[in-house]
Protein backbone atom coordinates (compact mmCIF):
# COMPACT_ATOMS: atom_id res chain seq x y z
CA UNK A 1 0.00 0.00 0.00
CA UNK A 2 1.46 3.40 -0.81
CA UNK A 3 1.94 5.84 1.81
CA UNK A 4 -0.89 8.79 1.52
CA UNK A 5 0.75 12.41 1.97
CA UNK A 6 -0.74 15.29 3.75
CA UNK A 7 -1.97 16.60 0.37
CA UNK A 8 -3.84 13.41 -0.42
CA UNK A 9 -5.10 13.11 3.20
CA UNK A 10 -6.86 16.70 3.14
CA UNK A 11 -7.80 15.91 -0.25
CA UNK A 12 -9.76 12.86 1.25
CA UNK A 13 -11.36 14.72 4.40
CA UNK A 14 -12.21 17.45 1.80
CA UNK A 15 -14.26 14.96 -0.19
CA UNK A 16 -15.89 13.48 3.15
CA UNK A 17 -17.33 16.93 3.74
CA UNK A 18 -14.59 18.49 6.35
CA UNK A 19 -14.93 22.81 5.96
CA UNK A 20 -11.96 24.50 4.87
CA UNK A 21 -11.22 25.83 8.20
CA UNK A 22 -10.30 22.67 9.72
CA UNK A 23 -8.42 21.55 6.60
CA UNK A 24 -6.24 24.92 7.31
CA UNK A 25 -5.60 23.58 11.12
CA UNK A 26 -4.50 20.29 9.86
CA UNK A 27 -2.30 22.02 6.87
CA UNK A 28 -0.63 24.00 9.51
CA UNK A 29 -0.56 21.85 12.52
CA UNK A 30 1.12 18.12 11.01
CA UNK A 31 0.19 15.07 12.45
CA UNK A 32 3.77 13.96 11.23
CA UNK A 33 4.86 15.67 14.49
CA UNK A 34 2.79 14.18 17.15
CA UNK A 35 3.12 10.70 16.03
CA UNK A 36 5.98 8.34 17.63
CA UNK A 37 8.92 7.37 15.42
CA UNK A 38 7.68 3.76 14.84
CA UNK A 39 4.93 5.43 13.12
CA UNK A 40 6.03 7.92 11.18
CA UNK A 41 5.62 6.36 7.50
CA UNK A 42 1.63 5.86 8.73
CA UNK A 43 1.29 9.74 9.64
CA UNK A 44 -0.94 10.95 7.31
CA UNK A 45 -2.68 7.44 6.76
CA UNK A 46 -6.91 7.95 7.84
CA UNK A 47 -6.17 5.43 10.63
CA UNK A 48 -5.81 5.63 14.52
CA UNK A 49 -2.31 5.05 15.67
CA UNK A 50 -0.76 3.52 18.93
CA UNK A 51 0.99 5.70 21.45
CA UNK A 52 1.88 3.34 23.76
CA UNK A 53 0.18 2.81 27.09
CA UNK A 54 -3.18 1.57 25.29
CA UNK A 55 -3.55 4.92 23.89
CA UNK A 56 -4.10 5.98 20.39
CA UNK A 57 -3.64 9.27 18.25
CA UNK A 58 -7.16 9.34 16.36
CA UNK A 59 -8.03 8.79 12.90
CA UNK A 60 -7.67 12.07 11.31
CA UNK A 61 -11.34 12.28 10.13
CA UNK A 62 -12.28 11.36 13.58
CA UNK A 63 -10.47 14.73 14.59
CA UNK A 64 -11.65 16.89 11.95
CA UNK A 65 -15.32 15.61 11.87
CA UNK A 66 -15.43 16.44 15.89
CA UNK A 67 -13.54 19.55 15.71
CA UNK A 68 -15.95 20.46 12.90
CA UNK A 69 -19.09 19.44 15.48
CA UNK A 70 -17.61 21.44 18.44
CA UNK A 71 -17.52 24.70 16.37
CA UNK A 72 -14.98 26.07 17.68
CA UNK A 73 -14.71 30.09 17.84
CA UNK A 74 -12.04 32.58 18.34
CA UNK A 75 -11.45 33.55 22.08
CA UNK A 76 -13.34 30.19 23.03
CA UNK A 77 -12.51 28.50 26.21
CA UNK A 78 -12.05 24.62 26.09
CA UNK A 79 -11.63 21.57 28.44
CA UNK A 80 -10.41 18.59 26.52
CA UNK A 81 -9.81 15.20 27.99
CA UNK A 82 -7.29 13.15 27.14
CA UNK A 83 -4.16 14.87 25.87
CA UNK A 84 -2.44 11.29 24.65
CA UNK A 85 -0.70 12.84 21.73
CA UNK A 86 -1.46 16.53 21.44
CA UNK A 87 -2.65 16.69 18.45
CA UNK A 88 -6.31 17.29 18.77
CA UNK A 89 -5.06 20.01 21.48
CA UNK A 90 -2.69 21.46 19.06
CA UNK A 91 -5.47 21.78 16.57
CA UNK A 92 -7.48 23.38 18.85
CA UNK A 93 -5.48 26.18 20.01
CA UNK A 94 -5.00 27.08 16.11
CA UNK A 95 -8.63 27.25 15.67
CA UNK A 96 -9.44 29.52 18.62
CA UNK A 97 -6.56 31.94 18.24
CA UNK A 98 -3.88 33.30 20.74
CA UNK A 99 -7.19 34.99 23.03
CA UNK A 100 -8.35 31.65 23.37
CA UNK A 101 -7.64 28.97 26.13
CA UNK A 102 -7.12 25.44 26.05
CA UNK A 103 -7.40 23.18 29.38
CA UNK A 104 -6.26 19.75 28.26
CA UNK A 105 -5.86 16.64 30.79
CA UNK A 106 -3.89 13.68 30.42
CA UNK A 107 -4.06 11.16 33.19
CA UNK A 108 -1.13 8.92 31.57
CA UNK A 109 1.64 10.35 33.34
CA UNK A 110 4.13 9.70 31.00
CA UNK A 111 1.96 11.30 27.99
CA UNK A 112 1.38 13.95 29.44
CA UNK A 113 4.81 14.53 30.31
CA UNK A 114 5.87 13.99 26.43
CA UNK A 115 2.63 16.35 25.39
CA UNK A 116 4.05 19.29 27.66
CA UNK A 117 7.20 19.14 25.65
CA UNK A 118 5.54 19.03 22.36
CA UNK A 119 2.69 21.75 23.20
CA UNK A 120 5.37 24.36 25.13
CA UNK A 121 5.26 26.60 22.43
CA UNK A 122 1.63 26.65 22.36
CA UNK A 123 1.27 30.06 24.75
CA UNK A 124 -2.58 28.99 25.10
CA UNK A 125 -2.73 25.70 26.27
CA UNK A 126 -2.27 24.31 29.29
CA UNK A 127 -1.45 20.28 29.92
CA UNK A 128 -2.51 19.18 33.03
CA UNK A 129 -1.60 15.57 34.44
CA UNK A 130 -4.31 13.97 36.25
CA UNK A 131 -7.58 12.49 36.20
CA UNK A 132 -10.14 14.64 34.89
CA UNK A 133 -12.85 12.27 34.55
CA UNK A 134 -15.57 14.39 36.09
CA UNK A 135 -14.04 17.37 34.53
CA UNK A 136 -11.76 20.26 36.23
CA UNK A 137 -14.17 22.87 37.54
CA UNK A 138 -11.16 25.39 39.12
CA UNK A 139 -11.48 26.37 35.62
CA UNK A 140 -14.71 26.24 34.04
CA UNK A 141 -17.23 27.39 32.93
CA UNK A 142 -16.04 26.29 29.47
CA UNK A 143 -17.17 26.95 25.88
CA UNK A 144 -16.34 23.82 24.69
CA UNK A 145 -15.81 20.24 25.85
CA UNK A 146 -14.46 17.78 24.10
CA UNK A 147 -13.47 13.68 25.71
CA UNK A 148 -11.63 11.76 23.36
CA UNK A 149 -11.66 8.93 25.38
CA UNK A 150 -15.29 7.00 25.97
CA UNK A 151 -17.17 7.10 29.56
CA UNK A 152 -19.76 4.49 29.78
CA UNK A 153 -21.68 7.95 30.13
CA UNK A 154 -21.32 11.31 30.34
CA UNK A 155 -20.85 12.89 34.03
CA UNK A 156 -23.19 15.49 35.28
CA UNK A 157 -20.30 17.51 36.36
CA UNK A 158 -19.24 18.21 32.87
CA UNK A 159 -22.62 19.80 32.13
CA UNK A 160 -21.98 21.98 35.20
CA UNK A 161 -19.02 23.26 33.75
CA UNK A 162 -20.49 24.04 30.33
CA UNK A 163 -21.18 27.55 29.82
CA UNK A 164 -24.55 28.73 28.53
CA UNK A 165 -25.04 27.90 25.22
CA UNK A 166 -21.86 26.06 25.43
CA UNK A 167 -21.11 22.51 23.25
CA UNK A 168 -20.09 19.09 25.09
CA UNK A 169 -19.18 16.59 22.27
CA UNK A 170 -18.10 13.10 23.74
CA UNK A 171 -17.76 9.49 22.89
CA UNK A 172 -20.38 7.38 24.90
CA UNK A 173 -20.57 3.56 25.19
CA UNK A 174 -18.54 0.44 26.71
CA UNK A 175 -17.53 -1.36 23.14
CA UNK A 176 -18.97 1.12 20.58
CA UNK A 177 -19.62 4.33 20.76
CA UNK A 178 -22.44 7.13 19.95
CA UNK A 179 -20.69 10.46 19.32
CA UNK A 180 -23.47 12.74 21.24
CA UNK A 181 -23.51 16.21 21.08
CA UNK A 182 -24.49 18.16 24.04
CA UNK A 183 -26.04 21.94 23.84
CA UNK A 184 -26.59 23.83 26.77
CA UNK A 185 -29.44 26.08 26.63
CA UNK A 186 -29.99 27.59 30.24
CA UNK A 187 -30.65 24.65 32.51
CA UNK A 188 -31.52 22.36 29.65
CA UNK A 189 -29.55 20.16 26.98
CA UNK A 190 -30.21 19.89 22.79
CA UNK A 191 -28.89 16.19 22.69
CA UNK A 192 -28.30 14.62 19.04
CA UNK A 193 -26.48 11.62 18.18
CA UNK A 194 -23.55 12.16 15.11
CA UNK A 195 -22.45 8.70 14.57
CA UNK A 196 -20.94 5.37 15.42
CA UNK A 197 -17.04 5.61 16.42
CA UNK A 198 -14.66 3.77 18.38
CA UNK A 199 -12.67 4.86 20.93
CA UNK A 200 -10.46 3.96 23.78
CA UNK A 201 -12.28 3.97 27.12
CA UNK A 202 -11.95 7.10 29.50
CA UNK A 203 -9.13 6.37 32.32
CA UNK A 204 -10.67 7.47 35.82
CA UNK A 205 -8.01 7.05 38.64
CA UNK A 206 -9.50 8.48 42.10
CA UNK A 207 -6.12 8.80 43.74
CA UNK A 208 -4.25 11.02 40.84
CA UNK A 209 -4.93 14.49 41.43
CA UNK A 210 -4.64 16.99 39.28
């Protein structure tokens, strides 16, 4: 099998209906740099990869179809769960601009040791090492939420830490997953459903604070 490039790859997410402005985040921000070494000739392949420590880097139209569903603004404030590569967070902090803020949790500690060093000179995001399975409310409320790691279901805490008229977007589901999309509207939720994925399952450790 040949190799796809970064050209063909946007090419491809282009055709599955990804808008232009997350095709410029994944122009700018390469995947080729947040993948290990082993994996390097698969970087731009539409496939999850392994980061070790039963984690995976996403399928890239997994990323851009969700970071297209969050709708991400300028100046937006976002909690994202599970770091693992830094990718996604990378991605993010393009799309919101230097006013925004990203809050992105890790609770591998030895990925989110190697995502500080890649994200440093991101000036707006901050990796935090910990379990943030029921969110991180020291800094919310949020704009945006976004778990890329499946709970069996989503935790009422992370609704409390959704602004108004905020977006929660989260894999839910033990084996398979929904993809359900959260809007807050005052004290009520706009749930829809936006497909089948697969992801790993969400890591909760009680004793690892953040």
């Amino acid at each position: 099998m040949v190799n796809m490039d970064k050209e063909r790859l946007i090419e491809k997410l282009r055709e599955e209906g990804i808008k232009e402005e997350i095709l410029e985040a994944i122009e700018k921000i390469d995947r080729v740099n947040f993948v290990p070494e082993s994996h390097l000739a698969e970087a731009y392949e539409d496939h999850p990869l392994s980061i070790g420590y039963g984690q995976t880097i996403s399928q890239p139209y997994t990323v851009a179809f969700m970071l297209q569903e969050l709708e991400l603004k300028k100046n937006d404030k976002v909690l994202e769960i599970g770091t693992g590569s830094g990718w996604n967070a990378a991605l993010v902090s393009y799309l919101i601009g230097e006013e925004g803020k990203v809050y992105t949790a890790e609770v591998v500690d030895e990925l989110a040791k190697k995502a500080k060093e890649k994200l440093k000179s991101y000036k707006n995001v901050t990796v935090l090492n910990g379990d943030a399975s029921h969110g991180l409310p020291e800094h919310a409320p949020y704009n945006k939420i976004i778990l890329t790691a499946a709970p069996k279901k989503i935790a009422e805490e992370f609704k409390e830490q959704l602004a108004d008229n905020g977006i929660l977007l989260a894999p839910v589901g033990e084996y398979t997953q929904k993809l359900i999309k959260l809007v807050k509207k005052g004290k009520n939720f706009l749930e829809t459903e936006k497909g089948d994925f697969i992801f790993v399952p969400l890591v909760s450790k009680a004793k690892n604070s953040m």
